[in-house]
PDB file of N, CA and C in Angstrom:
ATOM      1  N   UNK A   1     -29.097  31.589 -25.617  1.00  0.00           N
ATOM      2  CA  UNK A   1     -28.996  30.146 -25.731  1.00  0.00           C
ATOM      3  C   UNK A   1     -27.540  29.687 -25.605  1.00  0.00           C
ATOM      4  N   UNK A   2     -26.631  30.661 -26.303  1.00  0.00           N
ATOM      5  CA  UNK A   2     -25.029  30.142 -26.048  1.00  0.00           C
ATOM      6  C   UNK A   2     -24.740  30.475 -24.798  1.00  0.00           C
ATOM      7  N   UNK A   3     -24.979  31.235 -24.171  1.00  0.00           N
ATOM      8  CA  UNK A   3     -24.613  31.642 -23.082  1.00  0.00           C
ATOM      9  C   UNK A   3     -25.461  30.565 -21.825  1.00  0.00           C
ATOM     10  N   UNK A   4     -26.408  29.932 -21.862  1.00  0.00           N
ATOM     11  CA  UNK A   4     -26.696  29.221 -21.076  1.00  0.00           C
ATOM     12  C   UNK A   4     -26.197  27.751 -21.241  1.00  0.00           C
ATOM     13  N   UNK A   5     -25.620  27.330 -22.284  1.00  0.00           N
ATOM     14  CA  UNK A   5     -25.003  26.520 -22.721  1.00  0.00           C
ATOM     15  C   UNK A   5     -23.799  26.542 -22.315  1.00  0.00           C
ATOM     16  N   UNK A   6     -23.335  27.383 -22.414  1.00  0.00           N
ATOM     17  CA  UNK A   6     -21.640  27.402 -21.769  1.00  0.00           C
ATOM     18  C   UNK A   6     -21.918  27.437 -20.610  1.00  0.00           C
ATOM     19  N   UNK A   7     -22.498  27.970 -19.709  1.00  0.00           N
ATOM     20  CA  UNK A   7     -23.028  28.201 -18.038  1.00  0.00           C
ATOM     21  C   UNK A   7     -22.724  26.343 -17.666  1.00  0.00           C
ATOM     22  N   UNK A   8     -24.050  25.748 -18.419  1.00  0.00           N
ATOM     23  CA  UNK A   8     -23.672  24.071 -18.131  1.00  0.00           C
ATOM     24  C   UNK A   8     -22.702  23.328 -18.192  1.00  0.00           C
ATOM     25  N   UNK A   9     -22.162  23.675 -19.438  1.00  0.00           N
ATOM     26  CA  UNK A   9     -20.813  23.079 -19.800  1.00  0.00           C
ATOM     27  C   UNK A   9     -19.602  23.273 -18.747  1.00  0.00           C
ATOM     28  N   UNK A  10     -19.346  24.704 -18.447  1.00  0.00           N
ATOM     29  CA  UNK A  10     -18.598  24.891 -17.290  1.00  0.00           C
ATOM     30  C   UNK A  10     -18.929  24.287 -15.868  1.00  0.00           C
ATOM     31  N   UNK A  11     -20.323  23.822 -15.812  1.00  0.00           N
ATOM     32  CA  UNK A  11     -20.842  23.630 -14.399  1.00  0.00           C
ATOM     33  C   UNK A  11     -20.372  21.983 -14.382  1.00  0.00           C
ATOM     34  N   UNK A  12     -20.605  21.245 -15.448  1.00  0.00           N
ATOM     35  CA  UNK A  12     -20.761  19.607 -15.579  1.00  0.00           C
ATOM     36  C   UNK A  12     -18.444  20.018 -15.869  1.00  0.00           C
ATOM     37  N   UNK A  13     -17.985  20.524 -16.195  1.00  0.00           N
ATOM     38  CA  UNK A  13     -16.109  20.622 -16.251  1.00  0.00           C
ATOM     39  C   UNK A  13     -15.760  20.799 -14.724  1.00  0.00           C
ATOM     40  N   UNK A  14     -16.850  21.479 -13.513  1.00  0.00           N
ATOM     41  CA  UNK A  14     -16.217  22.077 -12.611  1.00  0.00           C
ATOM     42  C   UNK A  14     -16.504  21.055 -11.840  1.00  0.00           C
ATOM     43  N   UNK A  15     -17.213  20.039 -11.916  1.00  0.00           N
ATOM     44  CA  UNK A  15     -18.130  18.880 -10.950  1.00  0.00           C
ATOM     45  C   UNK A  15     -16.966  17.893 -11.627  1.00  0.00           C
ATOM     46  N   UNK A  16     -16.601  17.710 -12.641  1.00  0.00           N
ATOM     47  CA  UNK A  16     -15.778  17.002 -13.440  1.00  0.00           C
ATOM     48  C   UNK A  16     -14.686  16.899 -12.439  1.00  0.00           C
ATOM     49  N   UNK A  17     -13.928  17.752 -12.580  1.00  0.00           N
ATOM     50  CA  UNK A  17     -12.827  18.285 -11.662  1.00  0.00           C
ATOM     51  C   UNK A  17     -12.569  17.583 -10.391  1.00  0.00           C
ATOM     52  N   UNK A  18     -13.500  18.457 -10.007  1.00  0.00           N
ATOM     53  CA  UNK A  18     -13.969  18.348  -8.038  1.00  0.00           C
ATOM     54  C   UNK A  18     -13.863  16.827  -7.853  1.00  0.00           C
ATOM     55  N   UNK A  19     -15.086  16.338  -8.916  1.00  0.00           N
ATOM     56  CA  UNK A  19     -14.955  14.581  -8.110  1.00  0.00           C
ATOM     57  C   UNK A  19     -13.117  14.008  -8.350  1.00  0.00           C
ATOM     58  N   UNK A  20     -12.961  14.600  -9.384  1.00  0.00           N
ATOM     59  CA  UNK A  20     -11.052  13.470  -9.901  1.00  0.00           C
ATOM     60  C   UNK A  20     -10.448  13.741  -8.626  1.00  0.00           C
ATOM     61  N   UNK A  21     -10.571  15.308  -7.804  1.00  0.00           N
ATOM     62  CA  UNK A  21      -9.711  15.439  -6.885  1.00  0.00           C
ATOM     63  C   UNK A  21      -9.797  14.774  -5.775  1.00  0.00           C
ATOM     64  N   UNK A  22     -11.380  14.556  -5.650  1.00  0.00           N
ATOM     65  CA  UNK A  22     -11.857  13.598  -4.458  1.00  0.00           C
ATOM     66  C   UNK A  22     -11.607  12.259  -4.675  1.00  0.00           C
ATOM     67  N   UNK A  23     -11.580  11.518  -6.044  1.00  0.00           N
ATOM     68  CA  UNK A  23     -10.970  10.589  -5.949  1.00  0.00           C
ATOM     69  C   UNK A  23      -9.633  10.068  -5.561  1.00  0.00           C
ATOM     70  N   UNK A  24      -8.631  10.696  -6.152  1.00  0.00           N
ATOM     71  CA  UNK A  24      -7.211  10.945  -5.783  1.00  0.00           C
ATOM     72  C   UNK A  24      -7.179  10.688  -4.315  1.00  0.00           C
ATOM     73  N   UNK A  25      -7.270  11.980  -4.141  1.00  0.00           N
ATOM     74  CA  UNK A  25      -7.320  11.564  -2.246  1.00  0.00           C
ATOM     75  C   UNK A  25      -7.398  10.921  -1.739  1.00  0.00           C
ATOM     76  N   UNK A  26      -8.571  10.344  -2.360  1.00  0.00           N
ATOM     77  CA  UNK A  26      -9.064   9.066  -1.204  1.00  0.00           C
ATOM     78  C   UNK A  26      -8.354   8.012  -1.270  1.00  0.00           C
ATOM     79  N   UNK A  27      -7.695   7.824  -2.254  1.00  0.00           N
ATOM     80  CA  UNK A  27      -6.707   5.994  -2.604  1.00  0.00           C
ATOM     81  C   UNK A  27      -5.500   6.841  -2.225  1.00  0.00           C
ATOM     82  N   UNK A  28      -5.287   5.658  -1.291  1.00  0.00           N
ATOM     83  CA  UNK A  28      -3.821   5.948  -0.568  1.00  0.00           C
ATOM     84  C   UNK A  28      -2.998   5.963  -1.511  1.00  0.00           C
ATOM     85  N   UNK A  29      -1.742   6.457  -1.400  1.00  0.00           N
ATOM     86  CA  UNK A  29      -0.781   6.021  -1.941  1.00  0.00           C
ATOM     87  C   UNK A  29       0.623   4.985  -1.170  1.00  0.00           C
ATOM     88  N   UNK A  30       1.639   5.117  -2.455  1.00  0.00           N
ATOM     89  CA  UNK A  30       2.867   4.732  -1.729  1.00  0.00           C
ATOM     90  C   UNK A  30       2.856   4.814  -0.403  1.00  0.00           C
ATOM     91  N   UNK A  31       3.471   6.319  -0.692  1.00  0.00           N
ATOM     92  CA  UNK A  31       4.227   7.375   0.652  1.00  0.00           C
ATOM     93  C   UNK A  31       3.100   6.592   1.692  1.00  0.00           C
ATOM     94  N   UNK A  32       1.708   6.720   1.921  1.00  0.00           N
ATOM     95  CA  UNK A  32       0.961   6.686   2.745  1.00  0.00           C
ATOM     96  C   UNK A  32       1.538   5.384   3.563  1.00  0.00           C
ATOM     97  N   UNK A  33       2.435   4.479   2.831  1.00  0.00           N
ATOM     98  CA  UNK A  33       2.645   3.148   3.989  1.00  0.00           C
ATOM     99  C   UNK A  33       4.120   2.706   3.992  1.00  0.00           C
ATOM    100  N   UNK A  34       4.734   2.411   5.111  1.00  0.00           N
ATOM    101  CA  UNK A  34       5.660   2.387   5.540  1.00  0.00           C
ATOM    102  C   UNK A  34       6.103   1.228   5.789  1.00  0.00           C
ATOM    103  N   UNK A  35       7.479   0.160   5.803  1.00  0.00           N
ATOM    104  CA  UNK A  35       8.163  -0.629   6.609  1.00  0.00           C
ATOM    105  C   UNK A  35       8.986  -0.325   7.664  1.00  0.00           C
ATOM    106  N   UNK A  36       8.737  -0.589   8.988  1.00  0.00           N
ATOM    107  CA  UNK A  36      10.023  -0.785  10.100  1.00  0.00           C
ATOM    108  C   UNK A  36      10.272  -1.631  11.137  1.00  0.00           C
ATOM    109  N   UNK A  37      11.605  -2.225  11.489  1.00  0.00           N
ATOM    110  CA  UNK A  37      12.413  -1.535  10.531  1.00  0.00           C
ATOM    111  C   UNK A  37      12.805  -1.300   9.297  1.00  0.00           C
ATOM    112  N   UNK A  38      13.645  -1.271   8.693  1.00  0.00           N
ATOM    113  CA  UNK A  38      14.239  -1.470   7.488  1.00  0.00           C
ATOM    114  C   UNK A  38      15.109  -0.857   7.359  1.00  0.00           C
ATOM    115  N   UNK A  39      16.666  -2.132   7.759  1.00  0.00           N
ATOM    116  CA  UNK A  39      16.841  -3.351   7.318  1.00  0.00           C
ATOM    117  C   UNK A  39      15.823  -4.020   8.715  1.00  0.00           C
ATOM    118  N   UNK A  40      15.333  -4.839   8.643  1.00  0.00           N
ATOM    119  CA  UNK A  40      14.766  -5.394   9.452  1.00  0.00           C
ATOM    120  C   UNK A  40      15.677  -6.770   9.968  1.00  0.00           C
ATOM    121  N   UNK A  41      15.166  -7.355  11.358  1.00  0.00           N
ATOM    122  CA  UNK A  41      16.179  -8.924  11.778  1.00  0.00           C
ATOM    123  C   UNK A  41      14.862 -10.176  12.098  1.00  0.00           C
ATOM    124  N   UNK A  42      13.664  -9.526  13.199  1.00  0.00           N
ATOM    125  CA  UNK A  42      13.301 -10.876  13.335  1.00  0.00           C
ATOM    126  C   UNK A  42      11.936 -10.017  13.128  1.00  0.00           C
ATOM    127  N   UNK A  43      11.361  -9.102  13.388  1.00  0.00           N
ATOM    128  CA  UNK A  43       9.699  -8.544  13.098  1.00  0.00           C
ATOM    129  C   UNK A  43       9.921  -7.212  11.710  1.00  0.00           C
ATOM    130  N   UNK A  44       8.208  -7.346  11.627  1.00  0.00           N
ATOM    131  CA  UNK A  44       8.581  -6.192  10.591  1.00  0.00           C
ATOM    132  C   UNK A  44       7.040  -5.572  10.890  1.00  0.00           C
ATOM    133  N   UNK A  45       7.160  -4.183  10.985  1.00  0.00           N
ATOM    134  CA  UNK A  45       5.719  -3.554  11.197  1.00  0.00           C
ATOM    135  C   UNK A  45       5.211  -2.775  10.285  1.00  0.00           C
ATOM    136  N   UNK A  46       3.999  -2.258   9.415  1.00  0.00           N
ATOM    137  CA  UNK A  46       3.391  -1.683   8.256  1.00  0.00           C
ATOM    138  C   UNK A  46       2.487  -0.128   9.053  1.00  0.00           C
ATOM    139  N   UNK A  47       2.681   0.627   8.731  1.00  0.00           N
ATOM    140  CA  UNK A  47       2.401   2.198   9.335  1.00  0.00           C
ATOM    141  C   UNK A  47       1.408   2.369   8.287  1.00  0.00           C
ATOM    142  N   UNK A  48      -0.124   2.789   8.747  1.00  0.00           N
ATOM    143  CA  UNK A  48      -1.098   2.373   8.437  1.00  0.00           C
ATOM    144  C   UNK A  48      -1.977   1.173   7.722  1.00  0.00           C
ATOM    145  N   UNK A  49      -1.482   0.198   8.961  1.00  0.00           N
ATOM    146  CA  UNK A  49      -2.305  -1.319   8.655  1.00  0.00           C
ATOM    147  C   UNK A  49      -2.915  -1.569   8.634  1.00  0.00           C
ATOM    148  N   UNK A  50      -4.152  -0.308   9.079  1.00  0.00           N
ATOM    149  CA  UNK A  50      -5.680  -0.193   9.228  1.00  0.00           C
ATOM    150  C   UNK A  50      -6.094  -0.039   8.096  1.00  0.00           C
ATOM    151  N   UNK A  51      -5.471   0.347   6.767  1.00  0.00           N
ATOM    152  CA  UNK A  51      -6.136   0.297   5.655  1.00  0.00           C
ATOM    153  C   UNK A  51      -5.457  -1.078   4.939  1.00  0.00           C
ATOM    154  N   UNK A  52      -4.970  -1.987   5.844  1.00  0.00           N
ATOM    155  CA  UNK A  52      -4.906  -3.163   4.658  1.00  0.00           C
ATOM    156  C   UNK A  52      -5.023  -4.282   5.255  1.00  0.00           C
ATOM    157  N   UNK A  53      -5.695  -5.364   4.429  1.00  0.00           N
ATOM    158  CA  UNK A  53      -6.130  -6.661   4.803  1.00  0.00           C
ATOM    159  C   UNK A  53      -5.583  -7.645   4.320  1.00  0.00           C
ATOM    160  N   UNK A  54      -4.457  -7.800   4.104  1.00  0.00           N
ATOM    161  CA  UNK A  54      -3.325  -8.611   3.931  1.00  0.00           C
ATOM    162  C   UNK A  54      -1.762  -8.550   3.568  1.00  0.00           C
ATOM    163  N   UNK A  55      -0.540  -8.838   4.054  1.00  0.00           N
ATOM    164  CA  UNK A  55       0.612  -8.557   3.522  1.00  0.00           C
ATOM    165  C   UNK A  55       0.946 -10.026   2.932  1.00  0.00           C
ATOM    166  N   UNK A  56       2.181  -9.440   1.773  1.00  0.00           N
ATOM    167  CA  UNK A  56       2.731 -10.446   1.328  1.00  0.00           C
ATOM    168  C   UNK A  56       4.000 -10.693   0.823  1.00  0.00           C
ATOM    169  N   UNK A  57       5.015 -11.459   1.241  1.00  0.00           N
ATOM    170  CA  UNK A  57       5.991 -11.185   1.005  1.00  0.00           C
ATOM    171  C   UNK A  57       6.861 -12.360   0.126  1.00  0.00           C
ATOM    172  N   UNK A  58       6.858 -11.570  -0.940  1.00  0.00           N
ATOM    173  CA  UNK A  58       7.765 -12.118  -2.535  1.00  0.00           C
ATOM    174  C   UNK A  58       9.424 -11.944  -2.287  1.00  0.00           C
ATOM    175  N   UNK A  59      10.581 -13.185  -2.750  1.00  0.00           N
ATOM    176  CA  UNK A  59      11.422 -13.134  -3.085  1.00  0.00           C
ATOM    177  C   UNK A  59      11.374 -12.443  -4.110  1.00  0.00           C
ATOM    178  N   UNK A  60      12.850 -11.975  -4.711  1.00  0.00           N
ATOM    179  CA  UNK A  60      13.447 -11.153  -5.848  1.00  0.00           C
ATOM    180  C   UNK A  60      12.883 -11.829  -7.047  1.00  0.00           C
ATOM    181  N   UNK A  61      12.570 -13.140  -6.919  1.00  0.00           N
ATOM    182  CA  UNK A  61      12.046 -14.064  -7.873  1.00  0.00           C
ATOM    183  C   UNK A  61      11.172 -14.270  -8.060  1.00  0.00           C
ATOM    184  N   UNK A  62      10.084 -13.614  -7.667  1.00  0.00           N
ATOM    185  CA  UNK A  62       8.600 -13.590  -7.643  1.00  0.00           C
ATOM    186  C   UNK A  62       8.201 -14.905  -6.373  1.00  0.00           C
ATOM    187  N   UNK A  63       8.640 -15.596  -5.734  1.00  0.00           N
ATOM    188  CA  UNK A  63       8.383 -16.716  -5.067  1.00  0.00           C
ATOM    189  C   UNK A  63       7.569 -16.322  -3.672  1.00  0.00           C
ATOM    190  N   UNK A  64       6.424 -16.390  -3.629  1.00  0.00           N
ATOM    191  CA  UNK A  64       5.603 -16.209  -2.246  1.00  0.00           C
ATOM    192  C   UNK A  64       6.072 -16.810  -1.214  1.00  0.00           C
ATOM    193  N   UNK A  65       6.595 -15.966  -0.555  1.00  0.00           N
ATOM    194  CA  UNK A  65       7.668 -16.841   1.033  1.00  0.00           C
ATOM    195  C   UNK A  65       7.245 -16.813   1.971  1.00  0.00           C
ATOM    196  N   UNK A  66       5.973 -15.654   2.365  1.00  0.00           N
ATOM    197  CA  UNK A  66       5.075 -15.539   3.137  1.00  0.00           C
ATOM    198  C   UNK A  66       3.667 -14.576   3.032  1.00  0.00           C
ATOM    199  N   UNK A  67       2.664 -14.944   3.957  1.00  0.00           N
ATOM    200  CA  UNK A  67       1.570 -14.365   3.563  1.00  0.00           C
ATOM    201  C   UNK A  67       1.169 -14.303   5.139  1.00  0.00           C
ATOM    202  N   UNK A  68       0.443 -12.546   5.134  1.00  0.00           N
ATOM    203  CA  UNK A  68      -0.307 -12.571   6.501  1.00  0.00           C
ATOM    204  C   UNK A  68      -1.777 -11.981   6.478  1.00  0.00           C
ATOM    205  N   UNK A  69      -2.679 -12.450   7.252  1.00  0.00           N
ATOM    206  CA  UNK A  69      -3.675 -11.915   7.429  1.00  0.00           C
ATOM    207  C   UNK A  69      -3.832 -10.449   8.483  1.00  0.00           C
ATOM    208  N   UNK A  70      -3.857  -9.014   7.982  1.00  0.00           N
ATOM    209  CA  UNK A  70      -3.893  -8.134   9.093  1.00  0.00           C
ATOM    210  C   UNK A  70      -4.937  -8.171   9.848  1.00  0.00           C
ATOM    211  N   UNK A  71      -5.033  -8.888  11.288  1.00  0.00           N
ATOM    212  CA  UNK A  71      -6.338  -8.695  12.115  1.00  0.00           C
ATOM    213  C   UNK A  71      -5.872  -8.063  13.557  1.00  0.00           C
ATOM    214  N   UNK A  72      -5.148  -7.074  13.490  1.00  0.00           N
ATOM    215  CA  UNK A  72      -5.169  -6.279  14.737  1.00  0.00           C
ATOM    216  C   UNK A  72      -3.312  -6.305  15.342  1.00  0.00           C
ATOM    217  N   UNK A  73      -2.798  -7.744  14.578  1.00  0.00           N
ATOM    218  CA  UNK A  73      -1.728  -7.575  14.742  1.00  0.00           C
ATOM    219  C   UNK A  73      -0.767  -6.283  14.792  1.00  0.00           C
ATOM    220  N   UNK A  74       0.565  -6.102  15.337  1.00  0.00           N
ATOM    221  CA  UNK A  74       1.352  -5.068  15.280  1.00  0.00           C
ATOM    222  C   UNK A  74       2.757  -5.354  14.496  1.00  0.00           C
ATOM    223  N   UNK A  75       2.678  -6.653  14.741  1.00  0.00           N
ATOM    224  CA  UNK A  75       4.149  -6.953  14.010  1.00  0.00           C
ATOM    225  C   UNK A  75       4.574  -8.375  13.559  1.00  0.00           C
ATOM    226  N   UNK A  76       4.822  -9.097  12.653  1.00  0.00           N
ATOM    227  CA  UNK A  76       5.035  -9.667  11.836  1.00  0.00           C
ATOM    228  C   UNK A  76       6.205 -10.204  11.945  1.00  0.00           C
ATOM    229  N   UNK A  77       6.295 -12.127  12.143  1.00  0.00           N
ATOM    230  CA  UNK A  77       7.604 -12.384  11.985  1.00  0.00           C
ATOM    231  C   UNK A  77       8.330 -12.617  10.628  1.00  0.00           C
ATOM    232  N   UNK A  78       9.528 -12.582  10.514  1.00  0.00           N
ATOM    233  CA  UNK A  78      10.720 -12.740   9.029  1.00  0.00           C
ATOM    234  C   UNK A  78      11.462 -13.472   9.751  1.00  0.00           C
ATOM    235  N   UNK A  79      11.885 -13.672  11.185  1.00  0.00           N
ATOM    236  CA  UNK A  79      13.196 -14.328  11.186  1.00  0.00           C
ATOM    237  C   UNK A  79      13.707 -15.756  10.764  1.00  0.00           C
ATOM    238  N   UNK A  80      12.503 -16.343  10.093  1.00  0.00           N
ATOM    239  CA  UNK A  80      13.232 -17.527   9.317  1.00  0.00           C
ATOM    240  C   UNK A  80      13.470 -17.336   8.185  1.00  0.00           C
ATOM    241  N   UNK A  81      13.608 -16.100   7.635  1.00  0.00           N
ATOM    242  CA  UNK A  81      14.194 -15.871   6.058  1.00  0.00           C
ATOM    243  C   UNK A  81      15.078 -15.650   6.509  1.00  0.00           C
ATOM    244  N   UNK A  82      15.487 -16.113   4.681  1.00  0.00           N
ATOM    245  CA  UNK A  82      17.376 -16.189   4.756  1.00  0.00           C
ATOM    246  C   UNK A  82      17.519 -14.661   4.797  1.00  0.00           C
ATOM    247  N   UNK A  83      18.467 -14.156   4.317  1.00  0.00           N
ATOM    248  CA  UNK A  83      18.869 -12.553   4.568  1.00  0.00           C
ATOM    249  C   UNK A  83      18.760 -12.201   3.196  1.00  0.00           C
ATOM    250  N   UNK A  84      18.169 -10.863   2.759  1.00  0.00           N
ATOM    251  CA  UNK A  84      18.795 -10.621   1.504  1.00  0.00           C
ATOM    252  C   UNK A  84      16.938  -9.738   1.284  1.00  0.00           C
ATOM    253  N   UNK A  85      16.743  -9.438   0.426  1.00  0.00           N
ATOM    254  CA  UNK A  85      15.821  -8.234  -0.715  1.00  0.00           C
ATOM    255  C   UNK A  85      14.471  -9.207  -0.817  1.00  0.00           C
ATOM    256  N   UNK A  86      13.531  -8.298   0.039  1.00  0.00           N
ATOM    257  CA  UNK A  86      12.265  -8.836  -0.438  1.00  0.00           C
ATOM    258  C   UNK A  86      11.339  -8.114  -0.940  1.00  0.00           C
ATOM    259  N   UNK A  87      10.126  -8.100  -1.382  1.00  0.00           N
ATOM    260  CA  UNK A  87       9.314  -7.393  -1.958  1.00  0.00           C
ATOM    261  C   UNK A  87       8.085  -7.287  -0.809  1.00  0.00           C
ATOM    262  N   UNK A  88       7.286  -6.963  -0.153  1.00  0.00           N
ATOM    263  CA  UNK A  88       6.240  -6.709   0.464  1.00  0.00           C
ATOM    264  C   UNK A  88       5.417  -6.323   0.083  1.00  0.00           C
ATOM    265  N   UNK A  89       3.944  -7.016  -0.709  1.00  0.00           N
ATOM    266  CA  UNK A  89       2.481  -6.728  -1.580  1.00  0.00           C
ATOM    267  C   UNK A  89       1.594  -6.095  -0.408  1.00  0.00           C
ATOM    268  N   UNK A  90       1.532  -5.178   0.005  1.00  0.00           N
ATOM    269  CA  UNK A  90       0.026  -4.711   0.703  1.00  0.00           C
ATOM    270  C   UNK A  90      -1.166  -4.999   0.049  1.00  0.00           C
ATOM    271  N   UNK A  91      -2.141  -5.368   0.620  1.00  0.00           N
ATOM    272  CA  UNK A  91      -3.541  -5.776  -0.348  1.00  0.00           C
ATOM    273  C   UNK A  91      -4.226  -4.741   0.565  1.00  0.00           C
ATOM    274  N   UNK A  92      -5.686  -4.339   0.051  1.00  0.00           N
ATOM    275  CA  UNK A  92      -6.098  -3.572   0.868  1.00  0.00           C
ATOM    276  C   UNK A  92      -7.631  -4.054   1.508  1.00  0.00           C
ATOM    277  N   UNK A  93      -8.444  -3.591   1.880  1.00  0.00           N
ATOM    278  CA  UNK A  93      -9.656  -4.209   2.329  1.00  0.00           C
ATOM    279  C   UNK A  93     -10.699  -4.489   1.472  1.00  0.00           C
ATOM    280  N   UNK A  94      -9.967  -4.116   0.402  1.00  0.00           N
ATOM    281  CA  UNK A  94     -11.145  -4.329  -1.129  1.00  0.00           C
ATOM    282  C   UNK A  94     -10.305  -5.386  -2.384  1.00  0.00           C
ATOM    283  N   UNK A  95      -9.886  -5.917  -1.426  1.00  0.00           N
ATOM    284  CA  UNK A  95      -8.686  -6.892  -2.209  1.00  0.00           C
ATOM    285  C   UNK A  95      -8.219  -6.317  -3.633  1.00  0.00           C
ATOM    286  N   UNK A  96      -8.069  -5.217  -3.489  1.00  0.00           N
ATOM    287  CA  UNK A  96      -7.212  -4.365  -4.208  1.00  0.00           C
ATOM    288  C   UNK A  96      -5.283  -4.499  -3.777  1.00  0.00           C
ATOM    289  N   UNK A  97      -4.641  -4.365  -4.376  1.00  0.00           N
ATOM    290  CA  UNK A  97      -2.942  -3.922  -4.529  1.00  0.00           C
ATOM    291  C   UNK A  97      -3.098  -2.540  -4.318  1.00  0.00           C
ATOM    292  N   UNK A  98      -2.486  -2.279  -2.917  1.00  0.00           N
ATOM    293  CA  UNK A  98      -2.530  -1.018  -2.433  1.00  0.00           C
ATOM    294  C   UNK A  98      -1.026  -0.546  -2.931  1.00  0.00           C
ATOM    295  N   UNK A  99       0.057  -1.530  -2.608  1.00  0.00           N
ATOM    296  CA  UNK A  99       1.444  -0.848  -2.934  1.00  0.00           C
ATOM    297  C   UNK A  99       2.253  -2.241  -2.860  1.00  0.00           C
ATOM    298  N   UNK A 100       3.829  -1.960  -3.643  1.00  0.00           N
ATOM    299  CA  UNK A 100       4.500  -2.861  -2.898  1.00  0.00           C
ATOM    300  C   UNK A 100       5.801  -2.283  -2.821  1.00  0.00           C
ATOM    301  N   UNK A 101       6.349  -2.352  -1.673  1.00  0.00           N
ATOM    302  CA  UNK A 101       7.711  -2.005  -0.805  1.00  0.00           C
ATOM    303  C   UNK A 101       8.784  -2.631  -0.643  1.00  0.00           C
ATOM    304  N   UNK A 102       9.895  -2.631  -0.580  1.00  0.00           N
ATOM    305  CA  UNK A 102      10.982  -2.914  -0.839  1.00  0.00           C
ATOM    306  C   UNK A 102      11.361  -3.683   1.144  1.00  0.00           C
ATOM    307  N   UNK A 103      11.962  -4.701   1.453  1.00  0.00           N
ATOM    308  CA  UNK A 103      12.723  -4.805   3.017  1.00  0.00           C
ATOM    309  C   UNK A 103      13.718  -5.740   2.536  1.00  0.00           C
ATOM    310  N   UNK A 104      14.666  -5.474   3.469  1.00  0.00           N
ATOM    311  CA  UNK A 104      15.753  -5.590   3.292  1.00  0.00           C
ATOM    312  C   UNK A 104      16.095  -6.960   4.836  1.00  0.00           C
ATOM    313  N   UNK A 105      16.230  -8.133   4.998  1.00  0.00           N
ATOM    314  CA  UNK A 105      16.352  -9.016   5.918  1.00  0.00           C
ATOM    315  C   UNK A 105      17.578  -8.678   6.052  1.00  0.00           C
ATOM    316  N   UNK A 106      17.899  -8.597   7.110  1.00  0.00           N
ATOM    317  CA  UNK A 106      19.307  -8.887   8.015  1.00  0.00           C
ATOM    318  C   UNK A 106      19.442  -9.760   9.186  1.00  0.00           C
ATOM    319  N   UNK A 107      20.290 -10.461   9.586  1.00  0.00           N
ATOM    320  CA  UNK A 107      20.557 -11.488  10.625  1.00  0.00           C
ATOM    321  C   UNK A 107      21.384 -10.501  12.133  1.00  0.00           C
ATOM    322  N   UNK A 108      21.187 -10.915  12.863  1.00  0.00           N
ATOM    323  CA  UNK A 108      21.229 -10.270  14.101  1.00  0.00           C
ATOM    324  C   UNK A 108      22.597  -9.984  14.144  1.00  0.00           C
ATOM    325  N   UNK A 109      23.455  -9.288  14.535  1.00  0.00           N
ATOM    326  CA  UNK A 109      24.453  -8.929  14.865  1.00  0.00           C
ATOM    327  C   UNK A 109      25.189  -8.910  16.037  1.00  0.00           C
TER     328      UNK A 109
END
């Protein structure tokens, strides 16, 4: 009886396991998304945009300065921000907060 008891117990710890790892995986992370350029001047592009359904981009001050809908686009204008540190909200297709990233505006040189 103990011994078939522990058999389960280990079986329902090892299924335990297995699914956390499969979860993990599956939600992107950070690393998984990218800005470029960065410093950026007049576009800005997101490296796997296929997993997200909206960007958004916050001043240092929390102030929403812009918002985009991802529908197939490749690149994204900034060049009417002033220059200086923004924040970039990825949302994802489950209107989830996938990440948010750091760009840096610069004016053309």
């Amino acid at each position: 009886m103990k011994r078939t008891l522990l058999i389960i117990l280990t079986c329902f710890y090892a299924q335990f396991v297995f699914s956390q790892n499969s979860l993990q995986s599956a939600s992107p992370k950070k690393a998984d998304f990218m800005i470029y350029p960065n410093p950026a001047v007049d576009n800005i592009s997101i490296s796997n945009d296929d997993l997200v359904n909206k960007i958004n981009i916050y001043s240092l001050t929390g102030k929403q300065v812009k918002s985009y809908s991802v529908d197939g686009h490749t690149a994204y204008p900034i060049d009417d921000l002033p220059n200086g540190l923004y924040l970039v909200q990825l949302i994802g297709k489950n209107n989830a907060k996938l990440t948010t990233l750091r760009l840096n505006k610069r004016s053309a040189e």
